[in-house]
C-alpha atoms as a PDB file:
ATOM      1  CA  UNK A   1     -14.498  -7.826 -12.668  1.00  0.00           C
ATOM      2  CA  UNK A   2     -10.897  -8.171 -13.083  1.00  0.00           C
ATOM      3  CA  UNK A   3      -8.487  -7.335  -9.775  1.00  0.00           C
ATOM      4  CA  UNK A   4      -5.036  -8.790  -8.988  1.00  0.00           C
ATOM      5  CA  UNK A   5      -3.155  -8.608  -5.618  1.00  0.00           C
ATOM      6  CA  UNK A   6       0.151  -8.418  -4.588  1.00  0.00           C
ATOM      7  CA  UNK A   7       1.818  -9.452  -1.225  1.00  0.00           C
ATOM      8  CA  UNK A   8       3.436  -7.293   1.306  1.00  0.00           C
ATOM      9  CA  UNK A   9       6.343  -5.237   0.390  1.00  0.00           C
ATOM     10  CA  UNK A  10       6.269  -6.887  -3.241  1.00  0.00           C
ATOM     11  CA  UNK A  11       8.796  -4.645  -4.384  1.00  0.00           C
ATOM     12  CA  UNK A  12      11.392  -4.938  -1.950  1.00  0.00           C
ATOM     13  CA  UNK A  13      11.074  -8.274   0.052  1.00  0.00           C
ATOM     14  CA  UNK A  14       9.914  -8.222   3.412  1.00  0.00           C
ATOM     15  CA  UNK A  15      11.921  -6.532   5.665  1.00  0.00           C
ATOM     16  CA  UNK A  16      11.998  -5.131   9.176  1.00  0.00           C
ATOM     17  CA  UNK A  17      13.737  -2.045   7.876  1.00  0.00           C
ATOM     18  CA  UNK A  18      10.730  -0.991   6.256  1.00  0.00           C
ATOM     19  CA  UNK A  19      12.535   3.525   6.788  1.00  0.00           C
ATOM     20  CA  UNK A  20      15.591   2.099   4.184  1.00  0.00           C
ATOM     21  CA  UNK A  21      13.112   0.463   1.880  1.00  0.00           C
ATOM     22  CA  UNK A  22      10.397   3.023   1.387  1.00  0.00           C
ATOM     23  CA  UNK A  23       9.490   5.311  -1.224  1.00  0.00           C
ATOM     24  CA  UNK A  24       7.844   8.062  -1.265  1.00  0.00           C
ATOM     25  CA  UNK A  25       3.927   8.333  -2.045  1.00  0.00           C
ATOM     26  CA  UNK A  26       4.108   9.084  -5.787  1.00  0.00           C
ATOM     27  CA  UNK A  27       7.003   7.014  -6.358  1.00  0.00           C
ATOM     28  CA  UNK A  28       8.269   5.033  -9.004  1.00  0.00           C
ATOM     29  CA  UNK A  29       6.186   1.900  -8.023  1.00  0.00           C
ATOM     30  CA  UNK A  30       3.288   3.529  -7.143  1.00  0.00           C
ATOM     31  CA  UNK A  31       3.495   4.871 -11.039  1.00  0.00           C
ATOM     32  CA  UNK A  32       4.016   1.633 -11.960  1.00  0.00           C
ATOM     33  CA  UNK A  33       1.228  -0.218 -10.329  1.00  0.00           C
ATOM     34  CA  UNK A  34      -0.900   3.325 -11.752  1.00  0.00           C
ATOM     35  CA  UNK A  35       0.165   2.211 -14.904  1.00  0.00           C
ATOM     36  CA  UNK A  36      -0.301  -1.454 -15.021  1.00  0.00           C
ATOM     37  CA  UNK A  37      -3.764  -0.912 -13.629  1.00  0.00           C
ATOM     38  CA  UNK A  38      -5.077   1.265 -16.414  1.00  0.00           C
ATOM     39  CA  UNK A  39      -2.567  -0.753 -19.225  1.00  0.00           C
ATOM     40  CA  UNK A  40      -4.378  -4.021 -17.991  1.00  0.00           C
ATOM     41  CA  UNK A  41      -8.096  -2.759 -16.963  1.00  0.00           C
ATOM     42  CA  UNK A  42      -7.664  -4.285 -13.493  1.00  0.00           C
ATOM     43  CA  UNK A  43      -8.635  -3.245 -10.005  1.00  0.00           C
ATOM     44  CA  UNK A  44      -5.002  -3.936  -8.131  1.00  0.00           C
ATOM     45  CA  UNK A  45      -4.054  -3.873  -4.543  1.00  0.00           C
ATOM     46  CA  UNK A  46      -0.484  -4.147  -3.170  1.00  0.00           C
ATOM     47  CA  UNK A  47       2.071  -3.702  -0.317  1.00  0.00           C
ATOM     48  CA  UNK A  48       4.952  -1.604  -0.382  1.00  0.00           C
ATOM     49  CA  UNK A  49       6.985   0.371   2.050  1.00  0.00           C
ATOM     50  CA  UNK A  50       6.120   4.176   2.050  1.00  0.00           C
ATOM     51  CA  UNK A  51       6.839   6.994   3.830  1.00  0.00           C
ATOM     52  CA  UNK A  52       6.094  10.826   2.918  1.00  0.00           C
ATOM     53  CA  UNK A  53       8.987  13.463   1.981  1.00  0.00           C
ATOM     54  CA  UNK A  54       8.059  15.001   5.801  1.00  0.00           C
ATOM     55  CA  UNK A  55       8.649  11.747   7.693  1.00  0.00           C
ATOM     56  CA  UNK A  56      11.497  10.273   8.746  1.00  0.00           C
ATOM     57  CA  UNK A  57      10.053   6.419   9.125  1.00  0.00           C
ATOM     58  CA  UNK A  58       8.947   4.455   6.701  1.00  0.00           C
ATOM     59  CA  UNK A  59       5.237   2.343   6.686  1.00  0.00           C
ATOM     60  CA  UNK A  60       4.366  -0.580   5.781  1.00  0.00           C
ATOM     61  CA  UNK A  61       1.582   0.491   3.193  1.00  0.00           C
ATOM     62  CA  UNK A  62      -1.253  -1.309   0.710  1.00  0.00           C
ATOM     63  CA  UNK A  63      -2.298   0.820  -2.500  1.00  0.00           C
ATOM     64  CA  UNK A  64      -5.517   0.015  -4.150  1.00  0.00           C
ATOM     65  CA  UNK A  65      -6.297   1.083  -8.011  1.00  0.00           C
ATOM     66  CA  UNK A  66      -8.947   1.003 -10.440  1.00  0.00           C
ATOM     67  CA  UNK A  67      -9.183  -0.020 -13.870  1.00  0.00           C
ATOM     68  CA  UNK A  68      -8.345   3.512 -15.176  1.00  0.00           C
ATOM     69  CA  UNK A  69      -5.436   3.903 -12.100  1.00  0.00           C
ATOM     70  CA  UNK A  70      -6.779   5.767  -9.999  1.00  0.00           C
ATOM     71  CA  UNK A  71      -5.514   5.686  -6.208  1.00  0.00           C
ATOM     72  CA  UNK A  72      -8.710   4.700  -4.186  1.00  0.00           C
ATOM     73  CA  UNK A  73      -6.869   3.588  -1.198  1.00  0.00           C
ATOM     74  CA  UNK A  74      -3.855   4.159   0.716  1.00  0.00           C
ATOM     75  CA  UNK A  75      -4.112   1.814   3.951  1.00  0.00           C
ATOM     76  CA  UNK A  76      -1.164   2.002   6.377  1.00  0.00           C
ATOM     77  CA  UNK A  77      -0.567  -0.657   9.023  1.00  0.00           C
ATOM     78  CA  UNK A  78      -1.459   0.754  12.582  1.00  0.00           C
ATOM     79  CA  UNK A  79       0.773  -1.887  14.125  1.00  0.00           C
ATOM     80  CA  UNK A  80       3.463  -2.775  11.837  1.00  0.00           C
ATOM     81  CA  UNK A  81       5.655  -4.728  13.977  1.00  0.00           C
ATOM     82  CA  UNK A  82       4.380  -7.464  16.844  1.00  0.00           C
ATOM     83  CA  UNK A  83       7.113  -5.772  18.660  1.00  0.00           C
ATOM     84  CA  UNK A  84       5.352  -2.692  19.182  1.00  0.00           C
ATOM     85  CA  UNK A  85       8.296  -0.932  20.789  1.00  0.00           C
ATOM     86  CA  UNK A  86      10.214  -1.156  17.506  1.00  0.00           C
ATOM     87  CA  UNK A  87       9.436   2.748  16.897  1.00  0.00           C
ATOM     88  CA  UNK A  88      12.785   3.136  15.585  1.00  0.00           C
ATOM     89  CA  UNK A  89      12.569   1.669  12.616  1.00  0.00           C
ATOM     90  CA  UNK A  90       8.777   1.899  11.316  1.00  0.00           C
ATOM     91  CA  UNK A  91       5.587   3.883  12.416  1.00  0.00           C
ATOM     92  CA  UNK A  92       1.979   2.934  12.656  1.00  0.00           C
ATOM     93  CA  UNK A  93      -0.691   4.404   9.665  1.00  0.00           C
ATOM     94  CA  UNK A  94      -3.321   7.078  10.740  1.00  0.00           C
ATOM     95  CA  UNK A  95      -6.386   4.785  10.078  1.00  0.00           C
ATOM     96  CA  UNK A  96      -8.022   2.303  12.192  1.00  0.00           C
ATOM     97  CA  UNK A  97      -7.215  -1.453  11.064  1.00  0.00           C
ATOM     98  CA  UNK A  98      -9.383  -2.828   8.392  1.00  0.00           C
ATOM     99  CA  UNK A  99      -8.680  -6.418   7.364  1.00  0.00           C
ATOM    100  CA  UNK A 100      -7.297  -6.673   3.603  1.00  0.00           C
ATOM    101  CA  UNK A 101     -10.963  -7.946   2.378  1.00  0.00           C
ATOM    102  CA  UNK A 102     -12.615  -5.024   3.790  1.00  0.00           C
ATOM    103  CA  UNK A 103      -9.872  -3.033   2.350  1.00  0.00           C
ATOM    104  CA  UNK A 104     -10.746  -4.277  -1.136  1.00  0.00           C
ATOM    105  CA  UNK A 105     -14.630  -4.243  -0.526  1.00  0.00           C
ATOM    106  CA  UNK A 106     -14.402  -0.368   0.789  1.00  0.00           C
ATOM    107  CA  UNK A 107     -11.914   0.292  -2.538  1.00  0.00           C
ATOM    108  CA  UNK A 108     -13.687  -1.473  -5.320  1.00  0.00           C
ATOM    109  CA  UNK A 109     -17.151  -0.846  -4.314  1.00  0.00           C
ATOM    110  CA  UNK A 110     -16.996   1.821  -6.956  1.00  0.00           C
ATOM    111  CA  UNK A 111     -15.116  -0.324  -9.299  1.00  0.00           C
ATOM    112  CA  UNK A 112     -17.151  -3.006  -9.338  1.00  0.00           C
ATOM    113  CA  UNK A 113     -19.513  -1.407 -12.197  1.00  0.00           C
END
């Protein structure tokens, strides 16, 4: 099986900002990693700042695809900032933490045929 990762906010640089940075869900890197997945045949995970068209922060998000670039994961951080009182400038993700290798277990489980 063939899978690459990328780091944390790849596209942008880290940043604490994370509401300035993001994108939203089908956004031009999101198409982009869609793309290189299927163009390459790999399973791919990476980080990038998201937010949907309804929200006004942004999340620090990890996007996994399979060989044919398919979204099977969308994995925001629940606590984005060890300052947890930083709610002005990021929010937490609606599922419970996973660590990244049981994010990419639970995503290419299916991909791994």
């Amino acid at each position: 099986m063939r899978y690459r990762g990328l780091p944390e906010m790849f596209a942008t640089g880290f940043s604490m900002n994370v509401t300035a940075l993001a994108e939203e869900e089908n956004g031009e890197t999101s198409l982009l990693l869609s793309g290189l997945a299927r163009e390459y045949g790999l399973n791919l995970i990476a980080g990038l700042a998201m937010k949907r068209a309804d929200e006004s922060k942004g999340r620090n998000s990890a996007l996994a695809y399979d060989r044919s670039g398919r979204l099977l994961a969308n994995y925001s951080k629940q606590y984005p900032s060890p300052l947890r009182e930083r709610t002005d400038i990021t929010q937490p993700g609606p599922t419970p933490f996973f660590s990244a290798s049981m994010i990419c277990r639970q995503a290419f489980s299916s991909a791994m045929t």
